[in-house]
N, C-alpha and C. Protein backbone atom coordinates (compact mmCIF):
# COMPACT_ATOMS: atom_id res chain seq x y z
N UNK A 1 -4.11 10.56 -5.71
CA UNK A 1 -3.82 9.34 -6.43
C UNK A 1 -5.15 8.73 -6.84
N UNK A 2 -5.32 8.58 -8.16
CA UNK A 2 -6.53 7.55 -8.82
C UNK A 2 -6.34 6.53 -8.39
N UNK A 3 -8.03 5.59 -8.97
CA UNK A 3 -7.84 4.38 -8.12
C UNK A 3 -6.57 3.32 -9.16
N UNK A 4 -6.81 3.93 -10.44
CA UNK A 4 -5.75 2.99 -11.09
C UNK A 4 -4.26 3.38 -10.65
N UNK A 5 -3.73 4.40 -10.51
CA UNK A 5 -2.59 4.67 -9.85
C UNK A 5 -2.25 4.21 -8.69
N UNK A 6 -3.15 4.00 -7.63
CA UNK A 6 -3.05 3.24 -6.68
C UNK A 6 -2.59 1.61 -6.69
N UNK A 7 -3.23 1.04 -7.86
CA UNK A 7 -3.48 -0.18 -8.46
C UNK A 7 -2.55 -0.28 -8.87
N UNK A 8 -1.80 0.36 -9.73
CA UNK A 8 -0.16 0.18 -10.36
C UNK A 8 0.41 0.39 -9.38
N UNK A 9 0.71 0.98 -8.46
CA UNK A 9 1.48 1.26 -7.60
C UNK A 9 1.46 0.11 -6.80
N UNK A 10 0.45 -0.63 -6.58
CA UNK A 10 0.57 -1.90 -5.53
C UNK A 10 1.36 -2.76 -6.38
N UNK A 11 0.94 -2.44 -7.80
CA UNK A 11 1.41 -4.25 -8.84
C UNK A 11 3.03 -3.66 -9.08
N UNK A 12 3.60 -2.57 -9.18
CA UNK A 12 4.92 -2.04 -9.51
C UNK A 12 5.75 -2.75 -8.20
N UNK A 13 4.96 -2.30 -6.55
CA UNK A 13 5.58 -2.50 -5.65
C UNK A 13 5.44 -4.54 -5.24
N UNK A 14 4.87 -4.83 -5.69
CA UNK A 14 4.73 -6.62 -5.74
C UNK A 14 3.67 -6.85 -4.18
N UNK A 15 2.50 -5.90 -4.16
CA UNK A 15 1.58 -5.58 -3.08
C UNK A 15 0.33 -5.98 -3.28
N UNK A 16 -0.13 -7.15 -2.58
CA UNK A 16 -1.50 -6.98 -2.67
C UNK A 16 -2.34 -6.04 -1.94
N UNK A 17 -3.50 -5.79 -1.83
CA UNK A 17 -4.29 -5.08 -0.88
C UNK A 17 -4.23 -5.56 0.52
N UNK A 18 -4.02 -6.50 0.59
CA UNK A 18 -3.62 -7.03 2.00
C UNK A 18 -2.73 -7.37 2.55
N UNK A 19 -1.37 -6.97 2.05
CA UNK A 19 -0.14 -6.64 2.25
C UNK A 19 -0.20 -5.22 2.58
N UNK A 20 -0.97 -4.13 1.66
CA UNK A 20 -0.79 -3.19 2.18
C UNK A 20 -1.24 -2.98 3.22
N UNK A 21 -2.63 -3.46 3.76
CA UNK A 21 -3.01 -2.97 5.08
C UNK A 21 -2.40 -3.66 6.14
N UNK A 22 -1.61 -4.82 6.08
CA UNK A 22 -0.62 -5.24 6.86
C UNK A 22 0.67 -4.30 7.31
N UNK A 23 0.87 -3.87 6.01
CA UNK A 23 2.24 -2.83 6.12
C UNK A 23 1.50 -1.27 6.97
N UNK A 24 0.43 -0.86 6.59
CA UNK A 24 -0.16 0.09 7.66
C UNK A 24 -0.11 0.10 8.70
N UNK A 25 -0.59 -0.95 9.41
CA UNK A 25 -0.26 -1.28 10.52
C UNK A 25 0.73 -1.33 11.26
N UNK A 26 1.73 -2.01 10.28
CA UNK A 26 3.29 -2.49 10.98
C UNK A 26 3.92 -1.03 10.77
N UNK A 27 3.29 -0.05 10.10
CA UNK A 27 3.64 1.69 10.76
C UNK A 27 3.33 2.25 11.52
N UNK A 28 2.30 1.89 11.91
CA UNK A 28 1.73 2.27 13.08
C UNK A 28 0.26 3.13 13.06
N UNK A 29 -0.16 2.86 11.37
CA UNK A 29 -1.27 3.23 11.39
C UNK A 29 -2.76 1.97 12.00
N UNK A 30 -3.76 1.86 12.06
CA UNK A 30 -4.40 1.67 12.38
C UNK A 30 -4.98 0.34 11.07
N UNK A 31 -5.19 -0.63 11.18
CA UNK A 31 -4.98 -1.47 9.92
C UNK A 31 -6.18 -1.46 8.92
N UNK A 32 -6.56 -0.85 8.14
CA UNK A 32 -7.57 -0.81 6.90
C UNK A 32 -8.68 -2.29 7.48
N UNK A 33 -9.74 -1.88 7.07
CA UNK A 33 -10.48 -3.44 6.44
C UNK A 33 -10.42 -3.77 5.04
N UNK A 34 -10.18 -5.10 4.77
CA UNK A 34 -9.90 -5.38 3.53
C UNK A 34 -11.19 -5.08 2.25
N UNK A 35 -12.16 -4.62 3.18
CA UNK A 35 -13.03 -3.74 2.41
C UNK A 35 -12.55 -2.05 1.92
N UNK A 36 -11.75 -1.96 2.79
CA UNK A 36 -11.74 -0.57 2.76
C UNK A 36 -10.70 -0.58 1.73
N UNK A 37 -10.02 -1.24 1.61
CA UNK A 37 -8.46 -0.89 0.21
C UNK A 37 -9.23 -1.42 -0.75
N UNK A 38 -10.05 -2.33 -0.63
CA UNK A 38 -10.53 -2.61 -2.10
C UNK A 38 -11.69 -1.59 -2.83
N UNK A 39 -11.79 -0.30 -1.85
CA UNK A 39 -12.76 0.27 -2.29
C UNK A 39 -11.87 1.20 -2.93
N UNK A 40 -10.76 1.82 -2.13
CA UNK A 40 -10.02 2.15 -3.09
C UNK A 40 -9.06 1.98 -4.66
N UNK A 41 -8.93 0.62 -4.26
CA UNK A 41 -9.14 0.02 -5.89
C UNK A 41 -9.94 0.16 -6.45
N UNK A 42 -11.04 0.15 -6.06
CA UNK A 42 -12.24 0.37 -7.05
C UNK A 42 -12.30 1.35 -7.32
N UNK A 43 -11.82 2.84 -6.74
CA UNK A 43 -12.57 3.79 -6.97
C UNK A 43 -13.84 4.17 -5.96
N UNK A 44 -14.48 3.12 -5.60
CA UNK A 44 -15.39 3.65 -4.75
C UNK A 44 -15.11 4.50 -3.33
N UNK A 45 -14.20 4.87 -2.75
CA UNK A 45 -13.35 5.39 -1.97
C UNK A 45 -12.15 6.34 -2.45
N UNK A 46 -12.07 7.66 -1.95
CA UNK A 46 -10.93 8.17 -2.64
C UNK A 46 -9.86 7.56 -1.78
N UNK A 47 -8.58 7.45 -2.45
CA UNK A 47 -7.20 6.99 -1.49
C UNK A 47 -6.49 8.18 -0.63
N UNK A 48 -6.78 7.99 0.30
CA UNK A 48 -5.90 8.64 1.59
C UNK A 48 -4.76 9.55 1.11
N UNK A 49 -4.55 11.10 1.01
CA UNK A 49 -3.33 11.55 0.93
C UNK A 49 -2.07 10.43 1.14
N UNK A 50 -2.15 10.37 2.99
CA UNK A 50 -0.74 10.05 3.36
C UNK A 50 -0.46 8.35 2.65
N UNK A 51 -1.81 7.60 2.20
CA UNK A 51 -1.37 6.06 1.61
C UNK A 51 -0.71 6.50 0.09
N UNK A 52 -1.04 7.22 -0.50
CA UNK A 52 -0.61 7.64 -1.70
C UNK A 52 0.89 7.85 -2.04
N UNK A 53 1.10 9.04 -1.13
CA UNK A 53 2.69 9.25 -0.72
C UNK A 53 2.81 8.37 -0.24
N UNK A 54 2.67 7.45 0.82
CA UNK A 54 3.85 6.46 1.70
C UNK A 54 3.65 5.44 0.15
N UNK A 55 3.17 4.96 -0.81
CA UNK A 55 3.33 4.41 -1.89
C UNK A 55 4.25 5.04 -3.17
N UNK A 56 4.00 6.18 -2.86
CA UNK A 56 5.07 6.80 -4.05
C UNK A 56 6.79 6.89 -2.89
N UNK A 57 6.84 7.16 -1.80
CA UNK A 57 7.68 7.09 -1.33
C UNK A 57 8.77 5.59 -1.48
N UNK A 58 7.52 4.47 -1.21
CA UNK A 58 8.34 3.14 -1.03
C UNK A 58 9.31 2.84 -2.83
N UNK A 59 8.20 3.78 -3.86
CA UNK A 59 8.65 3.14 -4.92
C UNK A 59 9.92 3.72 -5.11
N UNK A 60 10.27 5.00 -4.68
CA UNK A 60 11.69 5.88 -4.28
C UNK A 60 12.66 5.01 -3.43
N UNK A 61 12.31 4.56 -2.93
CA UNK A 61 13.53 4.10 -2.27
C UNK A 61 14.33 2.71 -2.93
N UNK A 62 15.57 2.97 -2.62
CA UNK A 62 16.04 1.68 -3.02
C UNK A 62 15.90 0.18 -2.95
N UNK A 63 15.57 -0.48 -3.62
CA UNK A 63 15.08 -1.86 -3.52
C UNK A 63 15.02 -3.10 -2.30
N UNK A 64 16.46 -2.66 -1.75
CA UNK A 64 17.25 -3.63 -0.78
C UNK A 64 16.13 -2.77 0.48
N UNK A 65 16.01 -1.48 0.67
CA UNK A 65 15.34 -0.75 1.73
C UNK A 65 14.19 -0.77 1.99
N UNK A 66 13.63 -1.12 0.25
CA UNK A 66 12.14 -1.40 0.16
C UNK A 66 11.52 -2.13 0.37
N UNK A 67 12.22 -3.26 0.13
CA UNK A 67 12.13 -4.85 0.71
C UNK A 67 12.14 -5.40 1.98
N UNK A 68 13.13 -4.40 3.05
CA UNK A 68 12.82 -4.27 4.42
C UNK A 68 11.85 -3.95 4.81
N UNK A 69 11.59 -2.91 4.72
CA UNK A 69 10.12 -2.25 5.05
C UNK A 69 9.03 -2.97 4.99
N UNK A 70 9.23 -4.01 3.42
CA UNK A 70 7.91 -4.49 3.21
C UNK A 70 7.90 -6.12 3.60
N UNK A 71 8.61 -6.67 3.98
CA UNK A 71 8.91 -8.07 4.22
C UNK A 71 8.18 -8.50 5.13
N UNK A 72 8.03 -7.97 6.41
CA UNK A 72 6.95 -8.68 7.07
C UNK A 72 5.75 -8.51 6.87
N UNK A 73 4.83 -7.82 5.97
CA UNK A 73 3.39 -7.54 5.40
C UNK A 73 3.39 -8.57 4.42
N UNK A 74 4.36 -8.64 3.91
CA UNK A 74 4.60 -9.57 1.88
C UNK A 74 4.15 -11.41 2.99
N UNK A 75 4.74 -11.09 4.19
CA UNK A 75 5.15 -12.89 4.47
C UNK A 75 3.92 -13.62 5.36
N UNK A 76 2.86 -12.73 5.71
CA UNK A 76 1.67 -13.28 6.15
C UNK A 76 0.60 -13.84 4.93
C-alpha cells in the first residue's frame, strides 16, 4: 500500500492517524507513535503489510460491523 492509498483509505474509512493507532492497539497490536503513522502518510516509512490489509479488510466489511470495530478508537 502507497502512502496515498493509505491516506485514502483512512479518509474513505472516517480515520485519523490517531484513531488508527488507537484501533491497533484495541487489536492487540502494540500502539504506533503518532510519529510513526504519520511517516507513513508521508511516505517516509513504508506501511506495514498486515496495517494495509487490516485497512482494506475494514473497508470490506459491512458498515454497521465496521463501525463496531472502530467506535472505541473514533471516540477518544
Amino acid at each position: 500500500m502507497t502512502e496515498d492509498e493509505f491516506t485514502e483509505a483512512l479518509q474513505r474509512l472516517g480515520l485519523s492517524q490517531a484513531a488508527l493507532a488507537r484501533l491497533l492497539d484495541d487489536l492487540g497490536e502494540q500502539q504506533p507513535a503518532p510519529t510513526t503513522v504519520w511517516r507513513w502518510a508521508d511516505g517516509r516509512s513504508k506501511v506495514p503489510i498486515g496495517v494495509g490489509a487490516l485497512l482494506t479488510l475494514l473497508e470490506r466489511l459491512p458498515a454497521e460491523t465496521r463501525q463496531h470495530v472502530t467506535r472505541k478508537a473514533l471516540r477518544a
